[in-house]
Protein backbone atom coordinates (compact mmCIF):
# COMPACT_ATOMS: atom_id res chain seq x y z
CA UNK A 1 -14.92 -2.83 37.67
CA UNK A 2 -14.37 1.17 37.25
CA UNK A 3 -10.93 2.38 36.54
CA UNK A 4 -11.03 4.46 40.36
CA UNK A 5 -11.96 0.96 42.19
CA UNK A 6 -9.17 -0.48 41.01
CA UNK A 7 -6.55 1.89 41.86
CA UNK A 8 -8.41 2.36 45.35
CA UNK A 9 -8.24 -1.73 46.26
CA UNK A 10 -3.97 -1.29 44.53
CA UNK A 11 -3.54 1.77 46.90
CA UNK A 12 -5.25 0.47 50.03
CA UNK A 13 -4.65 -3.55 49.98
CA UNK A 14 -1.13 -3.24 47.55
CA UNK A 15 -3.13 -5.37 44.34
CA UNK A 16 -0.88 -5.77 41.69
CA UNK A 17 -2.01 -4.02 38.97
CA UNK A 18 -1.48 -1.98 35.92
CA UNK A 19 -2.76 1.08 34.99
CA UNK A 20 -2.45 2.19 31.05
CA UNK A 21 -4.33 4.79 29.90
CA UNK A 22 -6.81 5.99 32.71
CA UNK A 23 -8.32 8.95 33.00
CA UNK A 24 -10.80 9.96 35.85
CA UNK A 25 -13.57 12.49 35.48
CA UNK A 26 -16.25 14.36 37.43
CA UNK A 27 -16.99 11.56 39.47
CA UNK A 28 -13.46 10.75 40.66
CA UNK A 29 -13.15 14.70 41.66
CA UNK A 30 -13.89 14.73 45.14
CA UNK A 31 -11.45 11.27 45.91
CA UNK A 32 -8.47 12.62 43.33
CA UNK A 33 -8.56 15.76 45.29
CA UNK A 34 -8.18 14.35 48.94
CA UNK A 35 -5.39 12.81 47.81
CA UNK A 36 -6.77 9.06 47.40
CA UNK A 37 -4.81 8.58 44.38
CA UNK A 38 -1.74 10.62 46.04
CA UNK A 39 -0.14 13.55 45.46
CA UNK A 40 1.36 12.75 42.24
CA UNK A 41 -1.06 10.22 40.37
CA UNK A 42 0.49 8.80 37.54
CA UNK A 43 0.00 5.98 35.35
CA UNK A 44 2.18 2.51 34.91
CA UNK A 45 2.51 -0.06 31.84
CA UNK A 46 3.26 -3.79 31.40
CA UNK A 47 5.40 -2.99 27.93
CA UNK A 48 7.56 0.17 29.71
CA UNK A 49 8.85 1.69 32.55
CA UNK A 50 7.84 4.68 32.19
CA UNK A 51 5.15 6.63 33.72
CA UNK A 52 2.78 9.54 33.06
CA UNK A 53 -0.30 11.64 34.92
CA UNK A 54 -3.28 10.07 35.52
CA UNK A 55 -5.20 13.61 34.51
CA UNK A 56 -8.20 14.40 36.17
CA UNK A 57 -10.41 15.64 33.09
CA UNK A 58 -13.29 18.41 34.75
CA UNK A 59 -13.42 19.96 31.45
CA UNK A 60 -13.20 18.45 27.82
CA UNK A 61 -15.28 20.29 24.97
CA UNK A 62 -13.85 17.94 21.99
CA UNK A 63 -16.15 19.93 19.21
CA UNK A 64 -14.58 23.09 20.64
CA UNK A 65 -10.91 23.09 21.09
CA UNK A 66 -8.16 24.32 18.29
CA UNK A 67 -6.62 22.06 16.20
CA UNK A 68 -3.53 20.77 16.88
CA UNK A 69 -2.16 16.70 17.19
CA UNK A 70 -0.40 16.85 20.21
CA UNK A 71 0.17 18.16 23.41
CA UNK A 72 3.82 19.53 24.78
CA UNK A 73 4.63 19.65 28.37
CA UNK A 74 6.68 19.03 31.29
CA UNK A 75 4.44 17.62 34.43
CA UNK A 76 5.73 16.33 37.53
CA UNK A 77 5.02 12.45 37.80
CA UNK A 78 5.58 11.08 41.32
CA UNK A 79 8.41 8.46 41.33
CA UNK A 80 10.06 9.10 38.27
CA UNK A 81 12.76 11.91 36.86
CA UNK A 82 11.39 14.86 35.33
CA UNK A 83 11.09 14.22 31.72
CA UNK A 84 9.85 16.29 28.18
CA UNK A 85 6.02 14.61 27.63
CA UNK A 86 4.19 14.92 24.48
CA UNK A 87 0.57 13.98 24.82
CA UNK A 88 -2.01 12.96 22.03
CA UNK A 89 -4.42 15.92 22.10
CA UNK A 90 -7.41 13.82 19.99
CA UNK A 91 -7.79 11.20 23.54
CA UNK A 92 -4.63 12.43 26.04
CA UNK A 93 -2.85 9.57 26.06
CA UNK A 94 1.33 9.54 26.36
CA UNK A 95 3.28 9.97 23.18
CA UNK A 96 6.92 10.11 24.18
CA UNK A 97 8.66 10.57 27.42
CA UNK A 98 12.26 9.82 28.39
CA UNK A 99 13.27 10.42 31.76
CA UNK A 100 16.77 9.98 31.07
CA UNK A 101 16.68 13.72 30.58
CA UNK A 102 16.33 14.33 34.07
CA UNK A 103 14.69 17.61 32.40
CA UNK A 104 12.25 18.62 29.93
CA UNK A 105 11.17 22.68 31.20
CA UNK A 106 9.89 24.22 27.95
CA UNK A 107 9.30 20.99 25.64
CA UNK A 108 7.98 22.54 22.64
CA UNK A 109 8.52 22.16 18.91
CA UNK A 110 10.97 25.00 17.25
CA UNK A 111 12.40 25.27 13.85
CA UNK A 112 16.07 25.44 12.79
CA UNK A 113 17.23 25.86 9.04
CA UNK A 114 14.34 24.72 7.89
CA UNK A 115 13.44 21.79 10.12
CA UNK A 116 11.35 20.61 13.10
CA UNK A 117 12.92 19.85 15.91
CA UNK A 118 11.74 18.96 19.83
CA UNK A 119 13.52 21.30 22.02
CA UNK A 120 13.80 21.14 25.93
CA UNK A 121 15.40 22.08 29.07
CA UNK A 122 17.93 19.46 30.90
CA UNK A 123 20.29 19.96 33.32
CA UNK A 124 20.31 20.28 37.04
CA UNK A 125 17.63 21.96 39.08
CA UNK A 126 18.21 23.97 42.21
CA UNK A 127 15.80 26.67 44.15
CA UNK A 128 13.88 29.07 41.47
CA UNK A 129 16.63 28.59 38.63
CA UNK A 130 18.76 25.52 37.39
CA UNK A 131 22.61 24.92 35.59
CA UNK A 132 21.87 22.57 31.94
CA UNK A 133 21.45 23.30 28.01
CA UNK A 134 19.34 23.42 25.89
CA UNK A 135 18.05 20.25 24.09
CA UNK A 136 17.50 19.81 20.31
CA UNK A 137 16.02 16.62 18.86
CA UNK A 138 15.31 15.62 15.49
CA UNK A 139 12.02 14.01 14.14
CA UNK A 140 14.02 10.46 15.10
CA UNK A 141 14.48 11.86 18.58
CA UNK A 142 18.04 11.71 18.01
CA UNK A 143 20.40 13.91 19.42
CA UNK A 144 21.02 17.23 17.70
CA UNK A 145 22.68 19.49 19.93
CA UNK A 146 23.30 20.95 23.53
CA UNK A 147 23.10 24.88 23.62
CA UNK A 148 24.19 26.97 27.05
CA UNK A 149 26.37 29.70 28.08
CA UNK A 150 30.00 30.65 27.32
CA UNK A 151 32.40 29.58 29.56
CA UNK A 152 31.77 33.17 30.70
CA UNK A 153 28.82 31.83 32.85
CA UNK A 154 30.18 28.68 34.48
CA UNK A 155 26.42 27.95 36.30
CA UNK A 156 25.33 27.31 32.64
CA UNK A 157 21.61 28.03 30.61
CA UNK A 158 19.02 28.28 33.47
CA UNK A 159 15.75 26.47 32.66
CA UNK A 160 13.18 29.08 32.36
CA UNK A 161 14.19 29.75 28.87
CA UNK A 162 15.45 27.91 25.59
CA UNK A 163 14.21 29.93 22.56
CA UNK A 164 15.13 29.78 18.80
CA UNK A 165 15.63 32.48 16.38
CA UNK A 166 15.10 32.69 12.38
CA UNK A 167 19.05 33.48 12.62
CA UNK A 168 20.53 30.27 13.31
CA UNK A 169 21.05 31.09 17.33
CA UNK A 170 19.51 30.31 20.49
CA UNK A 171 18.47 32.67 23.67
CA UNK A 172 20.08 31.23 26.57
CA UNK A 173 18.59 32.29 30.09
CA UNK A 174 21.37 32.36 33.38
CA UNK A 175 21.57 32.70 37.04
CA UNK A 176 25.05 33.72 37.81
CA UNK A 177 26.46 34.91 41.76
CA UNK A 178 29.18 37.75 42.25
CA UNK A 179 30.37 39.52 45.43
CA UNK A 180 28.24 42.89 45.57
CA UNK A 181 27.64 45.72 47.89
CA UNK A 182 23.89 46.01 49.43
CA UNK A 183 23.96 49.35 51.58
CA UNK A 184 21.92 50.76 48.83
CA UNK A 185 18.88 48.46 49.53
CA UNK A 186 20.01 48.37 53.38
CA UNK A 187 21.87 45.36 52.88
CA UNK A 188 25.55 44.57 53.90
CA UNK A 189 28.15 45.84 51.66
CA UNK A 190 29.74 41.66 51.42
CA UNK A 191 26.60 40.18 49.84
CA UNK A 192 26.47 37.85 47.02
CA UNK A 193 23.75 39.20 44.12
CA UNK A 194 22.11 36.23 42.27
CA UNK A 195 21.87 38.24 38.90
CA UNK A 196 20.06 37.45 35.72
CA UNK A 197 21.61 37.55 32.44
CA UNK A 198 21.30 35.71 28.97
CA UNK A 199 22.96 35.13 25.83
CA UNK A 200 22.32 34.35 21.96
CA UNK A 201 24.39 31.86 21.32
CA UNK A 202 25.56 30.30 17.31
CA UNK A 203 23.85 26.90 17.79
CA UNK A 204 26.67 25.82 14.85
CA UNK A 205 29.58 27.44 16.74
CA UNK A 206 28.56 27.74 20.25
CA UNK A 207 29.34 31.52 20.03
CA UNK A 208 27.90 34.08 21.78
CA UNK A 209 26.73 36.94 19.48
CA UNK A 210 25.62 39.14 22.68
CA UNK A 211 25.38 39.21 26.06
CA UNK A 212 23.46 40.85 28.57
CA UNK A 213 23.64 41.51 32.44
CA UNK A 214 20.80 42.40 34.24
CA UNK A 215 22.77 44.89 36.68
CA UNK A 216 24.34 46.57 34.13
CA UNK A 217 21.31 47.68 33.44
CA UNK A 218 18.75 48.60 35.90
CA UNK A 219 19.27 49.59 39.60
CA UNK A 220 18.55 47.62 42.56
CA UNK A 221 16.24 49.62 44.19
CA UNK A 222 13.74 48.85 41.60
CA UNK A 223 13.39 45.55 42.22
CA UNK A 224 9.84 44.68 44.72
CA UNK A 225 11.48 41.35 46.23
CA UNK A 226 13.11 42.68 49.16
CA UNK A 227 16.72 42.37 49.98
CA UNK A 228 17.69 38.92 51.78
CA UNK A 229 20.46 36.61 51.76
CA UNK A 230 18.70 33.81 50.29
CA UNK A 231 21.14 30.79 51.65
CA UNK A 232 19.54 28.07 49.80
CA UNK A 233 19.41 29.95 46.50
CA UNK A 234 22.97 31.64 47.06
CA UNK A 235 22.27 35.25 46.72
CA UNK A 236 19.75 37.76 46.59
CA UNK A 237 17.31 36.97 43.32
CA UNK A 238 16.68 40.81 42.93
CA UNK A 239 15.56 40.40 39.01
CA UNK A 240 14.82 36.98 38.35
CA UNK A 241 14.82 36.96 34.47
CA UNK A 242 12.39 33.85 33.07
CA UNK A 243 12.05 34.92 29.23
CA UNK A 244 13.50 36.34 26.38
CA UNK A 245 12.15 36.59 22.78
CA UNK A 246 14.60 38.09 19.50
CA UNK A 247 12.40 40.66 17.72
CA UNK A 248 13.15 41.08 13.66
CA UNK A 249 14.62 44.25 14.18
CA UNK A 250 17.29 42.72 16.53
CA UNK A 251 16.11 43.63 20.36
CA UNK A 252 14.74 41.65 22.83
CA UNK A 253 11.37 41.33 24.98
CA UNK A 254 12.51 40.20 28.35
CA UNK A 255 10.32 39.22 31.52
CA UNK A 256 11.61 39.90 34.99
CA UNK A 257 9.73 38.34 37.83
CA UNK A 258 11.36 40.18 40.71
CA UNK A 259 10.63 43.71 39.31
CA UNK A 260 7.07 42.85 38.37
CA UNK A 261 7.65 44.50 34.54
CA UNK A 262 8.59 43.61 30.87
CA UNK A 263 11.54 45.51 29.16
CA UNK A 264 12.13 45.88 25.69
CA UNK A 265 16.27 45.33 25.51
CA UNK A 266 18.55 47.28 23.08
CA UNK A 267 20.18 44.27 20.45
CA UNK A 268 23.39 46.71 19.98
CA UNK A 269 24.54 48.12 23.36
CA UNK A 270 21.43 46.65 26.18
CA UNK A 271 19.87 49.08 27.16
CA UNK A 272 16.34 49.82 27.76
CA UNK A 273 13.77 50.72 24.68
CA UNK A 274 10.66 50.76 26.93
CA UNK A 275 9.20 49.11 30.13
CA UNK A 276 5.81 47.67 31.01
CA UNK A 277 5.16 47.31 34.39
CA UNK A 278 6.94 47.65 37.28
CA UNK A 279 8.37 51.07 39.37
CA UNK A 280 9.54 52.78 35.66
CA UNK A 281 6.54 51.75 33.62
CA UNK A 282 6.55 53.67 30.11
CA UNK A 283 2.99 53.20 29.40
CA UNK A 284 -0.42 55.13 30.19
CA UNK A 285 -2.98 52.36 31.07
CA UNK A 286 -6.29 52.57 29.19
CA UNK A 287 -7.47 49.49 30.99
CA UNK A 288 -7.54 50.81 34.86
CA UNK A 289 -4.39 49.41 35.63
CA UNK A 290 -5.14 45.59 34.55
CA UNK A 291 -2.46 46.14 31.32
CA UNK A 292 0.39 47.63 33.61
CA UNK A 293 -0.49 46.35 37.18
CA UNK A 294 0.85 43.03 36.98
CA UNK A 295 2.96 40.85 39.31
CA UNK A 296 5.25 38.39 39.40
CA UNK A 297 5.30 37.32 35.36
CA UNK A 298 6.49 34.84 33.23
CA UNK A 299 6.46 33.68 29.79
CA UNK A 300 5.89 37.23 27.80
CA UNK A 301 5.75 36.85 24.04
CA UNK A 302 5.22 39.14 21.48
CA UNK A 303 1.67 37.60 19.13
CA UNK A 304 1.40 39.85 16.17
CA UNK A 305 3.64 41.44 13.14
CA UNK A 306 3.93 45.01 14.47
CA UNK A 307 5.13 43.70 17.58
CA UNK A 308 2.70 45.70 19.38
CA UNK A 309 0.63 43.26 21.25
CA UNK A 310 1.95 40.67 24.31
CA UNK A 311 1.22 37.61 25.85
CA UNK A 312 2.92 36.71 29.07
CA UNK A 313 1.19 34.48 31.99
CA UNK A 314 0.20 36.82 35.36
CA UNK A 315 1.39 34.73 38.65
CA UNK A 316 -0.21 38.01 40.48
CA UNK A 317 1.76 37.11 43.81
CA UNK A 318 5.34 36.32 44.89
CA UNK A 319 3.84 33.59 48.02
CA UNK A 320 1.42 31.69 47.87
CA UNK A 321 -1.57 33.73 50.08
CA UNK A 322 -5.01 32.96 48.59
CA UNK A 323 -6.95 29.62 48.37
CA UNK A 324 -7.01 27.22 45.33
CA UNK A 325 -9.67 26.98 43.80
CA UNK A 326 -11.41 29.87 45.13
CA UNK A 327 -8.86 32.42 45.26
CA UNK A 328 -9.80 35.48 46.69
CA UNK A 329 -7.26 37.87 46.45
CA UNK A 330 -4.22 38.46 43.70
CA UNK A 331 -5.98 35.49 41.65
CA UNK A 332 -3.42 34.53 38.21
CA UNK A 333 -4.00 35.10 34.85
CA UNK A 334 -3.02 34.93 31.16
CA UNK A 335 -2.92 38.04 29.71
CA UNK A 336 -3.01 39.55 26.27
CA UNK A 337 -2.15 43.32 25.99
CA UNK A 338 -1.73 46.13 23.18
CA UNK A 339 0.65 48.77 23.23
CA UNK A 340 0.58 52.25 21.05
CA UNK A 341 3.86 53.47 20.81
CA UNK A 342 3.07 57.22 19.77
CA UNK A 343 0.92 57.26 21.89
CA UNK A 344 2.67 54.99 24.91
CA UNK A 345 -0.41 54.04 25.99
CA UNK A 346 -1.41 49.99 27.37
CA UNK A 347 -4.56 48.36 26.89
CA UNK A 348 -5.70 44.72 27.73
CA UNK A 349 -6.72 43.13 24.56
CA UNK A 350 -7.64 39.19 26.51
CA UNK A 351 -7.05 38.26 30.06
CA UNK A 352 -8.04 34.69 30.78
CA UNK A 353 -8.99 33.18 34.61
CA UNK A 354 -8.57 30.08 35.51
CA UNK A 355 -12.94 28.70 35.73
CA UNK A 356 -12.04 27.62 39.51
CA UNK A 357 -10.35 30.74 40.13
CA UNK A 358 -6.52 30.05 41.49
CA UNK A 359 -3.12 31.59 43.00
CA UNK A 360 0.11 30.10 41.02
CA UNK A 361 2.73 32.25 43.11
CA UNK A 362 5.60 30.79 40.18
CA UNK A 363 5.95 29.73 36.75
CA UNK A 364 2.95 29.13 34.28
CA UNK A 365 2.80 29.87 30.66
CA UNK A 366 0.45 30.96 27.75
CA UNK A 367 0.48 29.91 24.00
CA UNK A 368 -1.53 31.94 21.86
CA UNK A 369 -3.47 29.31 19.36
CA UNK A 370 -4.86 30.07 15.73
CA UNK A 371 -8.30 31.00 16.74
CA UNK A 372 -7.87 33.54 18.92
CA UNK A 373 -8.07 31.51 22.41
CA UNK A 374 -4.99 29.94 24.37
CA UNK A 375 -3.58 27.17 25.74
CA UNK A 376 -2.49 28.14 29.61
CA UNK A 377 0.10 26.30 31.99
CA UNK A 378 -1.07 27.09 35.66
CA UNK A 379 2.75 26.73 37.12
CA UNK A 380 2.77 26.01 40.77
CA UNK A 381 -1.20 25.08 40.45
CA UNK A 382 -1.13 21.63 38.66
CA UNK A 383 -3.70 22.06 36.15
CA UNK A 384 -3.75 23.17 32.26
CA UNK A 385 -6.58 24.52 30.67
CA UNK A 386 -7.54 25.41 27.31
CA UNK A 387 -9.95 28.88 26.33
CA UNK A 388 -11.60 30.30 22.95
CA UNK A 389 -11.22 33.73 22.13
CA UNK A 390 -14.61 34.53 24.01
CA UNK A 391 -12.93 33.08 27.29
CA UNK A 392 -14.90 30.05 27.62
CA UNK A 393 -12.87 27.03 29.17
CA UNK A 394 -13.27 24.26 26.59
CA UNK A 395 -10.77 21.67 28.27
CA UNK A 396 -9.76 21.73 32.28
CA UNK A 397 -7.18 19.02 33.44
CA UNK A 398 -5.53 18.58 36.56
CA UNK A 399 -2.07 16.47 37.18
CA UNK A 400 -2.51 16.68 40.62
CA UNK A 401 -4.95 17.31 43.50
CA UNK A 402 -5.03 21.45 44.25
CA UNK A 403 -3.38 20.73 47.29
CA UNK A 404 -0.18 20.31 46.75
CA UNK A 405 -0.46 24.14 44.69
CA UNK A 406 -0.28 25.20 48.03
CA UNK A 407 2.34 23.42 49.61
CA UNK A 408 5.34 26.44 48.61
CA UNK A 409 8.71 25.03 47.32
CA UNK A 410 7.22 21.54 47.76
CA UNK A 411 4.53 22.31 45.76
CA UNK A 412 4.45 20.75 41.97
CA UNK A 413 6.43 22.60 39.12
CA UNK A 414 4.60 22.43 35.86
CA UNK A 415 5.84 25.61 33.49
CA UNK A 416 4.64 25.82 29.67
CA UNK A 417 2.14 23.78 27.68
CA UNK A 418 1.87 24.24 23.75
CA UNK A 419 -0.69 22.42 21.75
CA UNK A 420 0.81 21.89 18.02
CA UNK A 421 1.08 19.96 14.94
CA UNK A 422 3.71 16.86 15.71
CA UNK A 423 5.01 13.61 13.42
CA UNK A 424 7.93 11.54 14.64
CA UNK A 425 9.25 8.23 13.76
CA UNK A 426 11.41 6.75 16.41
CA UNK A 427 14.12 4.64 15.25
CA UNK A 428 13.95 2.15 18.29
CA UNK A 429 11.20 -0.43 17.64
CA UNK A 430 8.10 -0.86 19.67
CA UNK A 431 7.80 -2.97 23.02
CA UNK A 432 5.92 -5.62 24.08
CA UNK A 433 5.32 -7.44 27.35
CA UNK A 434 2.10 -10.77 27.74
CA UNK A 435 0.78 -11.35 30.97
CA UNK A 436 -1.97 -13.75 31.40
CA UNK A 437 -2.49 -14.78 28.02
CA UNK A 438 -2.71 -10.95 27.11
CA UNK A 439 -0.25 -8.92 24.60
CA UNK A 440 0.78 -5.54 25.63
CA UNK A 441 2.15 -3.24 23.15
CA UNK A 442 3.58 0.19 22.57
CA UNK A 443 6.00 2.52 20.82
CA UNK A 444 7.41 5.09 22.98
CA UNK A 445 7.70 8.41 20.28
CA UNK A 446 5.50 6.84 17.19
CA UNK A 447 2.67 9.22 15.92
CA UNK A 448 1.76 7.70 12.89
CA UNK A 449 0.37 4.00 14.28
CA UNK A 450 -3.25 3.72 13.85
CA UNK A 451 -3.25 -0.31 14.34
CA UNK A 452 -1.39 -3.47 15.44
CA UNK A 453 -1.07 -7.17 13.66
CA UNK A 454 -0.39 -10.14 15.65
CA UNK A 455 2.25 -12.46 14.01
CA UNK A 456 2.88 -15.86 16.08
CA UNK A 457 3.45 -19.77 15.81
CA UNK A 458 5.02 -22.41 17.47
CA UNK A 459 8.90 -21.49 16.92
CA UNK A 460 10.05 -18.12 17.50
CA UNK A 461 11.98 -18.18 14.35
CA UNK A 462 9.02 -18.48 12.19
CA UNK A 463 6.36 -16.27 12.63
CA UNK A 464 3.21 -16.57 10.70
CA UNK A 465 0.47 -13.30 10.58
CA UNK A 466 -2.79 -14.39 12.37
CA UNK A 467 -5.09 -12.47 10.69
CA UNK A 468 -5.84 -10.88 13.49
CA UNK A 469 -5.18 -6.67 13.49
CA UNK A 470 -6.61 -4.39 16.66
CA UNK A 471 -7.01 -0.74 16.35
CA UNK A 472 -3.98 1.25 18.41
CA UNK A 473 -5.51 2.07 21.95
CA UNK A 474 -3.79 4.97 23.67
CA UNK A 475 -0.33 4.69 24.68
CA UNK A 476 -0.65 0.78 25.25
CA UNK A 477 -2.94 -1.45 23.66
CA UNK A 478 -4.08 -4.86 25.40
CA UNK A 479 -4.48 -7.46 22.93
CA UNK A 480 -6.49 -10.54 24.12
CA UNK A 481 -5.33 -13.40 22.00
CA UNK A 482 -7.26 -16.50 21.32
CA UNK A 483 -6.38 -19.39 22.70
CA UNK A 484 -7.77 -21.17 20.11
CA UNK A 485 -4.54 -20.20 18.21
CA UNK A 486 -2.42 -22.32 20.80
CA UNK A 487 0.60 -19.75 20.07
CA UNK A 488 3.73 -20.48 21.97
CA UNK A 489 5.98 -17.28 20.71
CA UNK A 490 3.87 -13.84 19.02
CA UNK A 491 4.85 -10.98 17.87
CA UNK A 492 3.01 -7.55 17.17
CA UNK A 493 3.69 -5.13 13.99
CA UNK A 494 2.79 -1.68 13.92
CA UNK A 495 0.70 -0.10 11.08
CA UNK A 496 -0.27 2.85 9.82
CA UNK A 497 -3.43 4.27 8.49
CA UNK A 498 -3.02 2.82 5.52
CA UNK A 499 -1.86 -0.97 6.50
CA UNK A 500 1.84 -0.34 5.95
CA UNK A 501 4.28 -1.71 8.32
CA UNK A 502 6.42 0.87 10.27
CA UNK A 503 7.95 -1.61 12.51
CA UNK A 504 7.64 -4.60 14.84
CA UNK A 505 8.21 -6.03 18.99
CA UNK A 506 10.98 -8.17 19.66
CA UNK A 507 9.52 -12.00 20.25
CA UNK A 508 7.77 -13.16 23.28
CA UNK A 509 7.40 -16.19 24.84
CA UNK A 510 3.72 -16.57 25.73
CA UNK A 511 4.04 -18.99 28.30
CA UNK A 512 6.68 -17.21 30.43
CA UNK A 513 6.35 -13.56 29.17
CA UNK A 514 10.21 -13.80 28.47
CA UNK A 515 10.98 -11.42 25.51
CA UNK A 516 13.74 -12.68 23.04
CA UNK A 517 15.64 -10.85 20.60
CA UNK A 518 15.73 -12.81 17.79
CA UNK A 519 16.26 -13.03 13.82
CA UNK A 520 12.98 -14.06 12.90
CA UNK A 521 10.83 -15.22 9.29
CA UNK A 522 8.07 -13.54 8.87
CA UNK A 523 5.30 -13.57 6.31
CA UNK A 524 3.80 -10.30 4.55
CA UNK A 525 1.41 -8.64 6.77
């Protein structure tokens, strides 16, 4: 029986059942997109808690994509916190997740004297920004360090940003609120500005080396989200800062969504170098306005040595106005653009659509990848798609049907994807769970397991190896056992490509599924 038939009997008739590893394609489209599978389908294991997307593959070129082991991201999954997911990019399946996060906005992989580590948003999420730190995890997934604000900003690093420099510091985004005067943009003069500012911060010494405040800076009047008291977010969001890059020479490339342009910042005193976009744009465009005429931005990025060409991720509306798929009007884009500073002139080097054509009105991302195509993050639209440089779509997944990209604040949230080179060795052991007669095993974190070896007997204190090794199987493998061995207790070690052992399950009772933590003999695998 198909994958979809199963989940259709679980979701209609509530069948127990277990869904590791699934993936639906063309044929599922039509049913994962009215919502048979809900708004948020996700997959379940018998060895784990945890949860991840049940993707919805319309696109996967395998011969064509970049290289890269695994996937980085941050998806919604209904039922379950929001969590940092790393993805195998060779067949999709989960890596690592740990809700216990409650976070995860910008998982990627960033480098820190020397050495790898997995860095995320946690923290608290409110109404377009949220109050947390910045995560840093070694290559055991243990805890490294926390990185926000100064006690200056008491609302703490906002999630749209967590970014590493070569010096040792981190760039800290933040939402802060202050009592302000709005009779210049016809508002009243007892208003509360939600302002945008952002710090690099000493990850050693939690120092701040510099600070920045949006309003000290630009003028209210040039921001294009017009003045209103915004109760639920606390403030007027006039600039709505949502990232921040160091350059070598000390400044900073900043994005801000509310004034539709992307500002080149001053390192020494903060002010403004140059602007792209927006009502003070700097720049002559070459490229009939598709290099300067840009809306609603996130996620700009300088690509190249001479720091003259940009990435950044085109949302192209504030609301959500235009159908998905097949927008019409203001349809999003990634975007790749050059600038000539002698000249000040703007031209669009790359701009990538999505192949069904969509409206994200917030967040989204783009990652530049080695041969000249991208890896894009669709924000508010749930889907992530992969491009060459000539702009052909060689992988298309969704995480949820395109109706909920619709759906405004209640819409899904799913910012920046990064495709990159990843080992880890957790130093928890794998899990393992029987049911039926059937072993279920995983390791939550562990890249480097290419198979599994059954050890079992009639005591759980001595453990013989069967002889019997399975190739490793996504996320969780099912390992039918035969009954001809009569085992009362098994247990399952983890190898890599090369036979060694990396680690093994605690014990479990065959019988009764019961898992036991116990000392235990075992022979050489």
């Amino acid at each position: 029986m198909s994958a979809s038939v199963w989940i259709f009997l679980f979701l209609t008739f509530g069948l127990a059942g277990v869904f590791a590893d699934v993936h639906f394609g063309a044929t599922e489209y039509d049913d994962y997109n009215a919502g048979l599978y809900g708004d948020r389908p996700n997959q379940t294991y018998h060895s784990t808690d945890i949860k991840s997307p049940l993707f919805l593959i319309n696109t996967w070129k395998k011969d064509a994509v970049a290289p890269g082991s695994h996937i980085f991201m941050s998806p919604s999954v209904g039922g379950q916190h929001r969590s940092p997911m790393i993805f195998s990019a060779k067949d999709l399946s989960l890596v690592y997740a740990d809700p216990s996060w409650d976070g995860g906005a910008t998982a990627n992989l960033q480098e820190y004297k020397g050495k790898k580590y997995i860095t995320f948003w946690s923290g608290k999420d409110y109404i377009g920004w949220g109050s947390g730190g910045g995560i840093m995890l070694d290559e055991n997934y243990r805890f490294f360090a926390n990185v926000t604000t100064t006690d200056e900003f008491k609302t703490g690093a906002d999630s749209h940003e967590f970014q590493l420099t070569p010096d040792g510091t981190a760039l800290v985004n933040n939402y802060y609120k202050i009592p302000y005067n709005m009779t210049p943009v016809n508002g009243p003069a007892d208003s509360v500005l939600h302002d945008s500012a952002f710090q690099e911060i000493d990850i050693e010494t939690g120092e701040a080396l510099f600070t920045w405040k949006a309003k000290d800076h630009f003028e209210l009047h040039e921001s294009l989200n017009g003045y209103i008291f915004d109760a639920d977010g606390g403030g007027w969001d006039w600039f709505h800062q949502n990232s921040i890059q160091k350059t070598p020479d000390g400044n900073y490339l900043i994005s801000a969504r509310h004034l539709c342009m992307l500002a080149l910042i001053n390192g020494t005193d903060g002010s403004r170098i140059w602007q792209l976009g927006g009502k003070k744009n700097d720049f002559k465009d070459l490229s009939n306005g598709r290099a300067t005429k840009f809306g609603f931005q996130h996620n700009a990025r300088f690509v190249d040595d001479t720091l003259r060409e940009i990435t950044f991720f085109d949302n192209n509306a504030e609301f959500s106005h235009s159908p998905t798929p097949k927008c019409e009007d203001a349809c999003s884009r990634a975007v790749r653009v050059r600038l000539d500073y002698d000249a000040m002139t703007a031209e669009l080097v790359q701009e990538f659509y999505h192949p069904k054509s969509v409206q994200a009105w917030a967040q989204g991302g783009v990652q530049p990848l080695p041969n000249g195509g991208a890896m894009i993050a669709w924000g508010t639209v749930p889907s992530v798609t992969e491009v060459n440089a000539e702009g052909e779509t060689v992988m298309e997944l969704q995480l949820s049907p395109w109706g909920v990209a619709s759906g405004g604040r209640n819409g899904v949230s799913f910012y920046r994807v990064y495709k990159l080179d990843y080992a880890a060795y957790p130093p928890w052991g794998p899990s393992i769970a029987c049911v039926n007669g059937t072993l279920y095993v995983s390791w939550n974190g562990a890249t480097e397991v290419a198979s599994w070896s059954v050890f079992g007997g009639q005591s759980s204190a001595i453990l013989e190896a069967k002889d019997h090794v399975v190739p490793k199987a996504g996320f969780e493998t099912a390992i039918e056992v035969d009954p001809s061995l009569e085992l009362a207790f098994a247990q399952v070690h983890a190898l890599d490509a090369n036979g060694n052992a990396l680690g093994s399950t605690d014990v479990v009772n065959m019988q009764t599924g019961e898992v036991l933590t116990v000392k235990v003999q075992l022979d050489k695998v």
